[in-house]
PDB file of N, CA and C in Angstrom:
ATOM      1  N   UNK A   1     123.011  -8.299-100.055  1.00  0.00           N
ATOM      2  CA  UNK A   1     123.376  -7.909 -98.708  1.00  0.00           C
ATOM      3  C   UNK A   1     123.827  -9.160 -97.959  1.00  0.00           C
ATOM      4  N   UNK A   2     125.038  -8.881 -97.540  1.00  0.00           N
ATOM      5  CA  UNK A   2     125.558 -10.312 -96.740  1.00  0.00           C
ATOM      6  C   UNK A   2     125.241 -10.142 -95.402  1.00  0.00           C
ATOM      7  N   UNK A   3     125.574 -11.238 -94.683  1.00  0.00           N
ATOM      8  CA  UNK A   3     124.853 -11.466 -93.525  1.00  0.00           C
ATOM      9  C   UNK A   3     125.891 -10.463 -92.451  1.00  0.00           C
ATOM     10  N   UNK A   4     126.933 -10.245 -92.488  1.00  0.00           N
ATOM     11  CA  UNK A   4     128.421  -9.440 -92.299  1.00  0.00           C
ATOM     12  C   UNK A   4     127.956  -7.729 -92.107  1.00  0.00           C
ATOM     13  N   UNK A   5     127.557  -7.746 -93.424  1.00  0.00           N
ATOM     14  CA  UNK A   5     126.806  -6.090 -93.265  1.00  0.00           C
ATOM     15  C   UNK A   5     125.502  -5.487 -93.084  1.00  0.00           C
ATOM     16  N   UNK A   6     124.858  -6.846 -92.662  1.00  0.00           N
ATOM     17  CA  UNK A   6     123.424  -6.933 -92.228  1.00  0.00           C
ATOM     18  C   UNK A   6     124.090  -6.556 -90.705  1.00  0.00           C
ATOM     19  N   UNK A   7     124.298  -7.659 -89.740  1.00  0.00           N
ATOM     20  CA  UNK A   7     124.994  -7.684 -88.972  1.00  0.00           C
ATOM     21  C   UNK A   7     125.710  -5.914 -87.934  1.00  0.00           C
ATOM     22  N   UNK A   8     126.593  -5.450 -89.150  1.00  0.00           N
ATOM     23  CA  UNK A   8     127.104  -4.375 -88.937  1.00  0.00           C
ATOM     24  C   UNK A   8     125.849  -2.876 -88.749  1.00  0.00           C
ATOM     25  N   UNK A   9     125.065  -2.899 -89.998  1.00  0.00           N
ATOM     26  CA  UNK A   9     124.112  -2.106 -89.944  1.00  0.00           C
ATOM     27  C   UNK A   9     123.492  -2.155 -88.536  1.00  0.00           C
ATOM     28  N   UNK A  10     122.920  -3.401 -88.058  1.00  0.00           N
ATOM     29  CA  UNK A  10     122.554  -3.298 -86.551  1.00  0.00           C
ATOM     30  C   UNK A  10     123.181  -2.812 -85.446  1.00  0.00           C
ATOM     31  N   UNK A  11     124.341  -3.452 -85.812  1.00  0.00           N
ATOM     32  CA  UNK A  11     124.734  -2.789 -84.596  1.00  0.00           C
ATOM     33  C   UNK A  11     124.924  -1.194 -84.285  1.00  0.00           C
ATOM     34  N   UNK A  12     125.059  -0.698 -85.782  1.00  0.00           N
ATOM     35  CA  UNK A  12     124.979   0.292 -85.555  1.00  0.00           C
ATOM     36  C   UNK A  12     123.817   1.068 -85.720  1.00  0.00           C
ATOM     37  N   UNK A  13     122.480   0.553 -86.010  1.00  0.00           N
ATOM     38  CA  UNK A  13     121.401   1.221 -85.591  1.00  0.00           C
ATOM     39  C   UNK A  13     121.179   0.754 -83.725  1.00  0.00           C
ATOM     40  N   UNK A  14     121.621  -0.165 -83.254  1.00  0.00           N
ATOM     41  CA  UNK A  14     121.155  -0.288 -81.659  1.00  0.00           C
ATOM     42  C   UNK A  14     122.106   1.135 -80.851  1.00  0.00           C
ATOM     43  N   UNK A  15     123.552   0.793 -81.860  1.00  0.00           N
ATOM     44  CA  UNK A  15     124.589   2.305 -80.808  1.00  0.00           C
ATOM     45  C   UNK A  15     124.101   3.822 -80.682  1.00  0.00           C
ATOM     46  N   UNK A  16     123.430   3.685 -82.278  1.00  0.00           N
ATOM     47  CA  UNK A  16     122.679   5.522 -82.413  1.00  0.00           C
ATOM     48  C   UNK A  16     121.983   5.787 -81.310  1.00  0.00           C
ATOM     49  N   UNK A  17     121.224   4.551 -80.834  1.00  0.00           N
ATOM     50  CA  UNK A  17     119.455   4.918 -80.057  1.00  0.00           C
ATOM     51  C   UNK A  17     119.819   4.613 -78.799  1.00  0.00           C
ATOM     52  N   UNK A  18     121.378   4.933 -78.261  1.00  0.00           N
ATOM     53  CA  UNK A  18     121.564   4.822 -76.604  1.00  0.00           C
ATOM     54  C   UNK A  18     121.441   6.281 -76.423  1.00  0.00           C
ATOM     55  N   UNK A  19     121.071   7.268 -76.890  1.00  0.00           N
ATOM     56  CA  UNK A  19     121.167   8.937 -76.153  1.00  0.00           C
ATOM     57  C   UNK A  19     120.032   8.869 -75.567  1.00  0.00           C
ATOM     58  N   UNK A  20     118.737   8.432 -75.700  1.00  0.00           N
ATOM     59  CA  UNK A  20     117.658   8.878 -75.456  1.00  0.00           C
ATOM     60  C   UNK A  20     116.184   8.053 -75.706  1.00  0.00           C
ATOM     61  N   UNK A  21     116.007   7.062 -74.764  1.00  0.00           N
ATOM     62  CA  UNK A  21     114.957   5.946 -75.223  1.00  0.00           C
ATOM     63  C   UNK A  21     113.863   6.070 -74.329  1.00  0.00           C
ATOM     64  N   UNK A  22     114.199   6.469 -73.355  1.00  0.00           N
ATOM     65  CA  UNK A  22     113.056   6.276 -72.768  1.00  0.00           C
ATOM     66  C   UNK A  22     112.177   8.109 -72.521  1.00  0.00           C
ATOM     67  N   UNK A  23     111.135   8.016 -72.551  1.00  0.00           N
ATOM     68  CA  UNK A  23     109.901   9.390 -72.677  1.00  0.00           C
ATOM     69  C   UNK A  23     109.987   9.341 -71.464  1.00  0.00           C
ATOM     70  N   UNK A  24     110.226  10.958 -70.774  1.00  0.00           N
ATOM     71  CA  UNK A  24     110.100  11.647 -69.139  1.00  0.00           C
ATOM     72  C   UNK A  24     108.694  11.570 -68.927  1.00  0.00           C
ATOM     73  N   UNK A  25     107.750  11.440 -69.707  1.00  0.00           N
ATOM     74  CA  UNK A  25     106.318  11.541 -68.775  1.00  0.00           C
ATOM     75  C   UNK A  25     106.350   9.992 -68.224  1.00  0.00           C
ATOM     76  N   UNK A  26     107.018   8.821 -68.815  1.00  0.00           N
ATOM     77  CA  UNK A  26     106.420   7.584 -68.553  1.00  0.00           C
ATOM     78  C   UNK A  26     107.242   7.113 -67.475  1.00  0.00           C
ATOM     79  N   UNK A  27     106.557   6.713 -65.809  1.00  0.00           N
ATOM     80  CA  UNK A  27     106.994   6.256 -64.991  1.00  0.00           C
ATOM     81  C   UNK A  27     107.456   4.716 -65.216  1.00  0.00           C
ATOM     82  N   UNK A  28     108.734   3.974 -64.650  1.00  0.00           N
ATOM     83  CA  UNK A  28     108.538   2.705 -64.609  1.00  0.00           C
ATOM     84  C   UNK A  28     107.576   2.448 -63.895  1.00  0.00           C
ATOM     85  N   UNK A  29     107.827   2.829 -62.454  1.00  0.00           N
ATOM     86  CA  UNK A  29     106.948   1.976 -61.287  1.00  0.00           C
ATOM     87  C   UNK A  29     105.608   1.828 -61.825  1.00  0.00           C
ATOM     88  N   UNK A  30     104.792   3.506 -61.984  1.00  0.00           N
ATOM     89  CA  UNK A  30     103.578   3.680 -62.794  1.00  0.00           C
ATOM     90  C   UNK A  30     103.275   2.781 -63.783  1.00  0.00           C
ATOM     91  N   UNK A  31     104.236   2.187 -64.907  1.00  0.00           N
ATOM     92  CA  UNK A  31     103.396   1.415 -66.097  1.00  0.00           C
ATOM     93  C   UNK A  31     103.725   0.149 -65.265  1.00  0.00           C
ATOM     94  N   UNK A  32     104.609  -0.514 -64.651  1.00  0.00           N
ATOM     95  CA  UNK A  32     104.323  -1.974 -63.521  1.00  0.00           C
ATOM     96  C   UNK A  32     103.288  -1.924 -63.232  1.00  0.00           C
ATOM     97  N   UNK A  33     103.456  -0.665 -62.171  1.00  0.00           N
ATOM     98  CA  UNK A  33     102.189  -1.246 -61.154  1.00  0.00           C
ATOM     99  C   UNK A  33     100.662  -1.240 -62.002  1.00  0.00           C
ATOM    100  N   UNK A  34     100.348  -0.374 -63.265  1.00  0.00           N
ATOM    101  CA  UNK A  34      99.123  -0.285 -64.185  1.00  0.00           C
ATOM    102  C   UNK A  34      99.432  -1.985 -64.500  1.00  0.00           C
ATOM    103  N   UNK A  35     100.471  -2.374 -64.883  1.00  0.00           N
ATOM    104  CA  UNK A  35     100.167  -3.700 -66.009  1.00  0.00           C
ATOM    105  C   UNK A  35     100.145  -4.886 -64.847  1.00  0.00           C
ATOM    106  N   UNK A  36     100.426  -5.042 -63.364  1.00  0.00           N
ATOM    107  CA  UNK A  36     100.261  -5.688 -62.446  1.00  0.00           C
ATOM    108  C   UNK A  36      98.967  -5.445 -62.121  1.00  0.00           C
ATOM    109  N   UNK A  37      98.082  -4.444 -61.769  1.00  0.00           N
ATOM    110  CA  UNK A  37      96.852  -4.249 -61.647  1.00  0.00           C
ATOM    111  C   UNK A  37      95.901  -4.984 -62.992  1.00  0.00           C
ATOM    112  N   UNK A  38      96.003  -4.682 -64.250  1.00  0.00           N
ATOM    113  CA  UNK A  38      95.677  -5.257 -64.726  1.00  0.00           C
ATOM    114  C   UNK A  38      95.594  -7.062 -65.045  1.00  0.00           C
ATOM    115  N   UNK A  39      96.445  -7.557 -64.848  1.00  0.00           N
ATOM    116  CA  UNK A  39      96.805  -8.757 -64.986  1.00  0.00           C
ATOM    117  C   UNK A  39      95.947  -9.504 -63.685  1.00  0.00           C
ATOM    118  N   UNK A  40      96.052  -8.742 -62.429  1.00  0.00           N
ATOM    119  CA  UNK A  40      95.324  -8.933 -61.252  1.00  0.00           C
ATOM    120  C   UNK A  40      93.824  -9.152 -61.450  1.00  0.00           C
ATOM    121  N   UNK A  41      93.557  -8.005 -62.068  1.00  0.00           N
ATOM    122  CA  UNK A  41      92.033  -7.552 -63.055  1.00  0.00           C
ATOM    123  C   UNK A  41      91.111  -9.014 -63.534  1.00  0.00           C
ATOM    124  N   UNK A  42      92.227  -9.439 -64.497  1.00  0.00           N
ATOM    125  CA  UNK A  42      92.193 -10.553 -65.806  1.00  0.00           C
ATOM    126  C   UNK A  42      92.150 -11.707 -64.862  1.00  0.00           C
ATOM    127  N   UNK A  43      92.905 -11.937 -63.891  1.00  0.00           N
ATOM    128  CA  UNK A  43      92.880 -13.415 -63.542  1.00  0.00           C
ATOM    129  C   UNK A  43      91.271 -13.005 -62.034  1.00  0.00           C
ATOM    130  N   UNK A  44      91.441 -12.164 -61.887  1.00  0.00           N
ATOM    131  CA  UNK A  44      90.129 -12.580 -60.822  1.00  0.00           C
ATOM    132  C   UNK A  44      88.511 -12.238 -61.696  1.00  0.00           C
ATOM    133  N   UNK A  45      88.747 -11.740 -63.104  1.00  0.00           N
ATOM    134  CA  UNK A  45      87.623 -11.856 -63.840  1.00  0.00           C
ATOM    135  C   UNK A  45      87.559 -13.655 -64.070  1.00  0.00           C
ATOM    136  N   UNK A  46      88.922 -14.247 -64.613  1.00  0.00           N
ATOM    137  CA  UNK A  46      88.346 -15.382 -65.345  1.00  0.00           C
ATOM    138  C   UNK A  46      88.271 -16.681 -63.817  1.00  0.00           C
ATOM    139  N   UNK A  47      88.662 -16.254 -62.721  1.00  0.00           N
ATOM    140  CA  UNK A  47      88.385 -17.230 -61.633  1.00  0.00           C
ATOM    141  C   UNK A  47      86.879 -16.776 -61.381  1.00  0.00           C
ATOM    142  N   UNK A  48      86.224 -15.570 -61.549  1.00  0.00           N
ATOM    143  CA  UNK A  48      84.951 -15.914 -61.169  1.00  0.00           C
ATOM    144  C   UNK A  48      83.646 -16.129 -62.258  1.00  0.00           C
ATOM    145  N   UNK A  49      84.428 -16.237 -63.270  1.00  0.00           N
ATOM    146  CA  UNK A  49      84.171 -17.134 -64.589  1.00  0.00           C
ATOM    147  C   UNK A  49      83.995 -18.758 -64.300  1.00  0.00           C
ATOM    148  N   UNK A  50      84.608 -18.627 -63.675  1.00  0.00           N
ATOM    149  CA  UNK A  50      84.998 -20.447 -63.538  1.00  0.00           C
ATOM    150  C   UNK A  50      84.346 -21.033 -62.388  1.00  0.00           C
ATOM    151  N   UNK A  51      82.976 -20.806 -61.952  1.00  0.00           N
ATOM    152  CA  UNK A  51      83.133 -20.897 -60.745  1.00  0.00           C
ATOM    153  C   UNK A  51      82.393 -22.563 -60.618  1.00  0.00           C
ATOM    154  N   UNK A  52      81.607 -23.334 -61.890  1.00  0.00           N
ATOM    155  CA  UNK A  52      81.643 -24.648 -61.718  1.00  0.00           C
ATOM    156  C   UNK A  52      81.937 -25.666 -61.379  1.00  0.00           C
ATOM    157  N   UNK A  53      83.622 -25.566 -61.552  1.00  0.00           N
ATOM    158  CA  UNK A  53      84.664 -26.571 -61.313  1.00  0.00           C
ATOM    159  C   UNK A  53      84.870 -26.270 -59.910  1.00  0.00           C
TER     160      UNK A  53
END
């Protein structure tokens, strides 16, 4: 397999999968604002982890 029709194969597996990628139950804003809450979560667990320094 050359690098030419390696190449080609991709591109044409990325063109197939433009009809339909993203799932109707899954909100953007909804999974942001979950993975911003979380991250929020994580850093004020490990600041009151830290509270020596």
């Amino acid at each position: 397999m050359s690098l030419s029709s390696t190449a080609h194969q991709l591109v044409t597996l990325a063109s197939e999968g433009e009809q339909g990628g993203n799932h109707e139950s899954l909100s953007p804003y909804l999974t942001g604002g979950g993975a911003l809450f979380v991250l929020l979560l994580l850093l004020w667990i490990t600041t009151r982890f830290n509270r020596d320094r």
